[in-house]
PDB file of N, CA and C in Angstrom:
ATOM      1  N   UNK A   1      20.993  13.890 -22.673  1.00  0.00           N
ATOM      2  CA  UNK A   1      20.915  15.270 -22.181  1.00  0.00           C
ATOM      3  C   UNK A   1      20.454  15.294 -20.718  1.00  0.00           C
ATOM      4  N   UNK A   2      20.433  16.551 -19.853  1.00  0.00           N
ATOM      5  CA  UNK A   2      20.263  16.647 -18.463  1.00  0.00           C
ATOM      6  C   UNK A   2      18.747  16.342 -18.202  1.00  0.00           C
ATOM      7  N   UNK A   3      18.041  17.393 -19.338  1.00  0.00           N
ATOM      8  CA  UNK A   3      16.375  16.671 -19.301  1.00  0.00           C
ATOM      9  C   UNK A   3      16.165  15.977 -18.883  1.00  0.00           C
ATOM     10  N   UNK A   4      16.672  14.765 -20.128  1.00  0.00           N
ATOM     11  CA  UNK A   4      15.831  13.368 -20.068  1.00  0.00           C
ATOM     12  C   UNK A   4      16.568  12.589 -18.529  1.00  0.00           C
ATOM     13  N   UNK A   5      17.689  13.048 -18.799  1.00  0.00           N
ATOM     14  CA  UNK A   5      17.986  12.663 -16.795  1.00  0.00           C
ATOM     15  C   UNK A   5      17.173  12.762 -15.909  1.00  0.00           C
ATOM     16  N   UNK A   6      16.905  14.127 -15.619  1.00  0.00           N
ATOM     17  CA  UNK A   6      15.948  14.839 -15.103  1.00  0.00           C
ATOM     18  C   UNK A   6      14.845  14.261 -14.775  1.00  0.00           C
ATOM     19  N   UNK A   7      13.797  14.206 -15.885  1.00  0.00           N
ATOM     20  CA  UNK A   7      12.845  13.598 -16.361  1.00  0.00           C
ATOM     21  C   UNK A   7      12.838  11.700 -15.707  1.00  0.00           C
ATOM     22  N   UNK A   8      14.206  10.752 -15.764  1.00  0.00           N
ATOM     23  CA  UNK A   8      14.255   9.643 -15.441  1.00  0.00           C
ATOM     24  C   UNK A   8      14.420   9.609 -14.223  1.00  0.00           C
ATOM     25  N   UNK A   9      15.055  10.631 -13.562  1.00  0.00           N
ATOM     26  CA  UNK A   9      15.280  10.781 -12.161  1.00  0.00           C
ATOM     27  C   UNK A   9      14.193  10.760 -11.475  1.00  0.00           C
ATOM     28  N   UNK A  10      13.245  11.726 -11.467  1.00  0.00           N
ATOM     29  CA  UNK A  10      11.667  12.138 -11.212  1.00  0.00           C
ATOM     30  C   UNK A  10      10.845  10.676 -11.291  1.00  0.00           C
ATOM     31  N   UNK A  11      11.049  10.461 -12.355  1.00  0.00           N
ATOM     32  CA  UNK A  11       9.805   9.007 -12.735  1.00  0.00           C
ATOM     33  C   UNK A  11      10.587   8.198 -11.347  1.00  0.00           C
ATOM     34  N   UNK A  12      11.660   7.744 -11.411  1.00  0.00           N
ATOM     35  CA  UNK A  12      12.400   6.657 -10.356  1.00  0.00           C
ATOM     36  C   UNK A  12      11.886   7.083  -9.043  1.00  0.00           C
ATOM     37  N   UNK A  13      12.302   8.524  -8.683  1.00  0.00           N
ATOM     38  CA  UNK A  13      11.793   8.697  -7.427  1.00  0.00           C
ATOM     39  C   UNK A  13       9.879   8.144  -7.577  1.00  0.00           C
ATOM     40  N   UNK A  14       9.241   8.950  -8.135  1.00  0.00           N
ATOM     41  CA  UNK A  14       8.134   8.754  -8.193  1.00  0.00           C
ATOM     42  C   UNK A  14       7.611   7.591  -8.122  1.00  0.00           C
ATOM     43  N   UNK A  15       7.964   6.648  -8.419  1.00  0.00           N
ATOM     44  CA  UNK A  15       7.761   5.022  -8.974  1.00  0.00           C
ATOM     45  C   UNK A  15       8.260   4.530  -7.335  1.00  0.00           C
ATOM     46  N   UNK A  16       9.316   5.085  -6.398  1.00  0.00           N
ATOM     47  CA  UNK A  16       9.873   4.342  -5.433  1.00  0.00           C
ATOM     48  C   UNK A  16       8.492   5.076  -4.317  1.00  0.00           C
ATOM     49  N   UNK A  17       7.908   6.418  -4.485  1.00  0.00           N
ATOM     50  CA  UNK A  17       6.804   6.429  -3.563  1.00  0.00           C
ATOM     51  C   UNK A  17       5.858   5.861  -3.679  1.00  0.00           C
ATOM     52  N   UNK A  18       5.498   5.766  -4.624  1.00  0.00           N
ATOM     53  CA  UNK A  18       3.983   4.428  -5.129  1.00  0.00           C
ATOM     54  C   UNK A  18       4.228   4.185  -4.179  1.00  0.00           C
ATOM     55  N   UNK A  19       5.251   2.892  -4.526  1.00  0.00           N
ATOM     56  CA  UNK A  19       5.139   1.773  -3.968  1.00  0.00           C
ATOM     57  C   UNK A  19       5.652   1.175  -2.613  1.00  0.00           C
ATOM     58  N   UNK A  20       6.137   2.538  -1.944  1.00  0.00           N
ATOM     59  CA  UNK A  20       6.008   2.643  -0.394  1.00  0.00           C
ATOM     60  C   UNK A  20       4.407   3.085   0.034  1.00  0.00           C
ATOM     61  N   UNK A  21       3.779   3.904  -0.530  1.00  0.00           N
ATOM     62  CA  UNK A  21       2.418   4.027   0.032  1.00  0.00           C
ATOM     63  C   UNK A  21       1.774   2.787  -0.216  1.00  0.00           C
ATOM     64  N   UNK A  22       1.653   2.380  -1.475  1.00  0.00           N
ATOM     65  CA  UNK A  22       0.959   1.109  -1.841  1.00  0.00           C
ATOM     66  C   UNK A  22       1.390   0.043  -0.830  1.00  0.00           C
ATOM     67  N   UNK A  23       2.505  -0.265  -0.260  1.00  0.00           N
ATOM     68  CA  UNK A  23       3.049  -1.201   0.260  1.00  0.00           C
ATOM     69  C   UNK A  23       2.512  -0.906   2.220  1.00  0.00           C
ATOM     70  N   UNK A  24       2.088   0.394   1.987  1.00  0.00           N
ATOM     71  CA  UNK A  24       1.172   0.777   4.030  1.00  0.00           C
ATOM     72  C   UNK A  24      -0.170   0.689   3.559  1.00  0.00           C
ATOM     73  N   UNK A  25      -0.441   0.842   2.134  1.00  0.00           N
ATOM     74  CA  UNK A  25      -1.834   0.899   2.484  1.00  0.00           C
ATOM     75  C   UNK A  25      -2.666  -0.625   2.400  1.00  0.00           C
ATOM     76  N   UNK A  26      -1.356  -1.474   1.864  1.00  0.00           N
ATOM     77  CA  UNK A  26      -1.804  -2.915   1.531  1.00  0.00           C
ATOM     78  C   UNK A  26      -1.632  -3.376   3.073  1.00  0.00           C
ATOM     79  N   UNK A  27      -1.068  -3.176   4.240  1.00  0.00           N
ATOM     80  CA  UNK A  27      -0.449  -3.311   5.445  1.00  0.00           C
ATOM     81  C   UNK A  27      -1.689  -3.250   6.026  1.00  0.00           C
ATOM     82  N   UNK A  28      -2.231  -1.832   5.488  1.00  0.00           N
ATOM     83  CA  UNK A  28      -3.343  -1.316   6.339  1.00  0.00           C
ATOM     84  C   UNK A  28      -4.576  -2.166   6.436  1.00  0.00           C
ATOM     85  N   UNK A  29      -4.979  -2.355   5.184  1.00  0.00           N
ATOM     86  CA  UNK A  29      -5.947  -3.554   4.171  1.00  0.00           C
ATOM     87  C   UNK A  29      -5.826  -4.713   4.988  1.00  0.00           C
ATOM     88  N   UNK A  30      -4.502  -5.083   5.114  1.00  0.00           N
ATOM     89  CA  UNK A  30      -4.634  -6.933   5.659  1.00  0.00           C
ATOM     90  C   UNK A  30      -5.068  -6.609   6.798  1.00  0.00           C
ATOM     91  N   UNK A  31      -4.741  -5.484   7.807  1.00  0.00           N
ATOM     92  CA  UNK A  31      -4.884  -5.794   9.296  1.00  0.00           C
ATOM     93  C   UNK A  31      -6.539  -5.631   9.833  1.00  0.00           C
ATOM     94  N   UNK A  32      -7.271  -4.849   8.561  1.00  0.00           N
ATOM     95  CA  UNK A  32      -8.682  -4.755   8.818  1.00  0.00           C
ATOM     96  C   UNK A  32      -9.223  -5.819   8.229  1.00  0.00           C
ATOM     97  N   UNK A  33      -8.745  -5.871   7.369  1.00  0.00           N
ATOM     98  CA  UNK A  33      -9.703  -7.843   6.998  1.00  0.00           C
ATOM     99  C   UNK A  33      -9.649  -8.668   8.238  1.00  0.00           C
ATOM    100  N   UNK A  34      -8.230  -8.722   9.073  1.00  0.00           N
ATOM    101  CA  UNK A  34      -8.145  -9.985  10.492  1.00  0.00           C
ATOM    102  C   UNK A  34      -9.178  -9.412  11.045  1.00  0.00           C
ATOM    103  N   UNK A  35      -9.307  -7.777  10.723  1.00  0.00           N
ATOM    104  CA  UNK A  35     -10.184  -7.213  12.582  1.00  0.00           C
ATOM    105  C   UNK A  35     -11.538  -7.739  11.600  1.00  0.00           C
ATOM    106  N   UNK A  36     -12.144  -7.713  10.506  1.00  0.00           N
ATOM    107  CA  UNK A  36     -13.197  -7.865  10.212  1.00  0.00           C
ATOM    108  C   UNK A  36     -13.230  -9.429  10.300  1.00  0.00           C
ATOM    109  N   UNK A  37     -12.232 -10.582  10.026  1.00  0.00           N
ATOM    110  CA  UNK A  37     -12.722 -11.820  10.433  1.00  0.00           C
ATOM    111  C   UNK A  37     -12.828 -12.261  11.720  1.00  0.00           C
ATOM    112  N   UNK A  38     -12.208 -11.614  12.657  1.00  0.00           N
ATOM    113  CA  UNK A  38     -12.311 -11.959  14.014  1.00  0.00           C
ATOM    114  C   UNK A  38     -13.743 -11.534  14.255  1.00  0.00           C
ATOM    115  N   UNK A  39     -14.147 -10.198  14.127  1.00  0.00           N
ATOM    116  CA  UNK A  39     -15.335 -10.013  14.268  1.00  0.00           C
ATOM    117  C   UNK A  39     -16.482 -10.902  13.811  1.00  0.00           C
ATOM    118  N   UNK A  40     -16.353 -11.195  12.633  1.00  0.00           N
ATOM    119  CA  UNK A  40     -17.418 -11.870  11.728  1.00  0.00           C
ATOM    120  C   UNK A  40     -17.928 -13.265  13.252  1.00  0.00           C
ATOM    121  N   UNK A  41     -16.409 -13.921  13.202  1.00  0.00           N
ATOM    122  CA  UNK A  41     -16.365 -14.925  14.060  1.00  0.00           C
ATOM    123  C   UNK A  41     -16.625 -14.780  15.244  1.00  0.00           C
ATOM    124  N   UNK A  42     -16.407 -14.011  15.229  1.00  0.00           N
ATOM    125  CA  UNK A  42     -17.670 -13.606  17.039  1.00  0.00           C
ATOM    126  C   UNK A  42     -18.894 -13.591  17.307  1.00  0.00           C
ATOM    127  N   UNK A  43     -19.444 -12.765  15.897  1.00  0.00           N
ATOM    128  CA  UNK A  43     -20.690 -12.957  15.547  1.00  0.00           C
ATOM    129  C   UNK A  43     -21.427 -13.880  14.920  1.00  0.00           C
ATOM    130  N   UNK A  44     -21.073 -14.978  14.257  1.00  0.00           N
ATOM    131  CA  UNK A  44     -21.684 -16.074  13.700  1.00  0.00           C
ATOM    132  C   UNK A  44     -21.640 -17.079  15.066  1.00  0.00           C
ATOM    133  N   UNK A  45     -20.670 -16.924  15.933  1.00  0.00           N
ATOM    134  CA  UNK A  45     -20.592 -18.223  17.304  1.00  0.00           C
ATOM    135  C   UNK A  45     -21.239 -17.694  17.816  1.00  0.00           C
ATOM    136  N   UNK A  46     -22.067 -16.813  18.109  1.00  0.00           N
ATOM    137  CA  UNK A  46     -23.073 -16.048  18.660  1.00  0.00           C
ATOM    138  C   UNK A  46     -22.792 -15.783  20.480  1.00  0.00           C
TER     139      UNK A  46
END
């Protein structure tokens, strides 16, 4: 029926934004860990 189309259509889209946000916010995540190890390493060589 059109519903459950409906309904599968929605989930697919839905499921394809996750995992574009998930996929910037993991982007986002790695690039502050480098800025936090560079830092660290600045600060332990004193």
């Amino acid at each position: 029926t059109s519903s459950i189309k409906k309904i599968a259509d929605f989930l697919n889209s839905f499921d394809m934004s996750c995992r574009s946000r998930l996929a910037t916010l993991n982007e986002k995540l790695t690039a502050l860990e480098r800025r936090i190890e560079y830092i660290e390493a600045r600060v332990s060589s004193g």
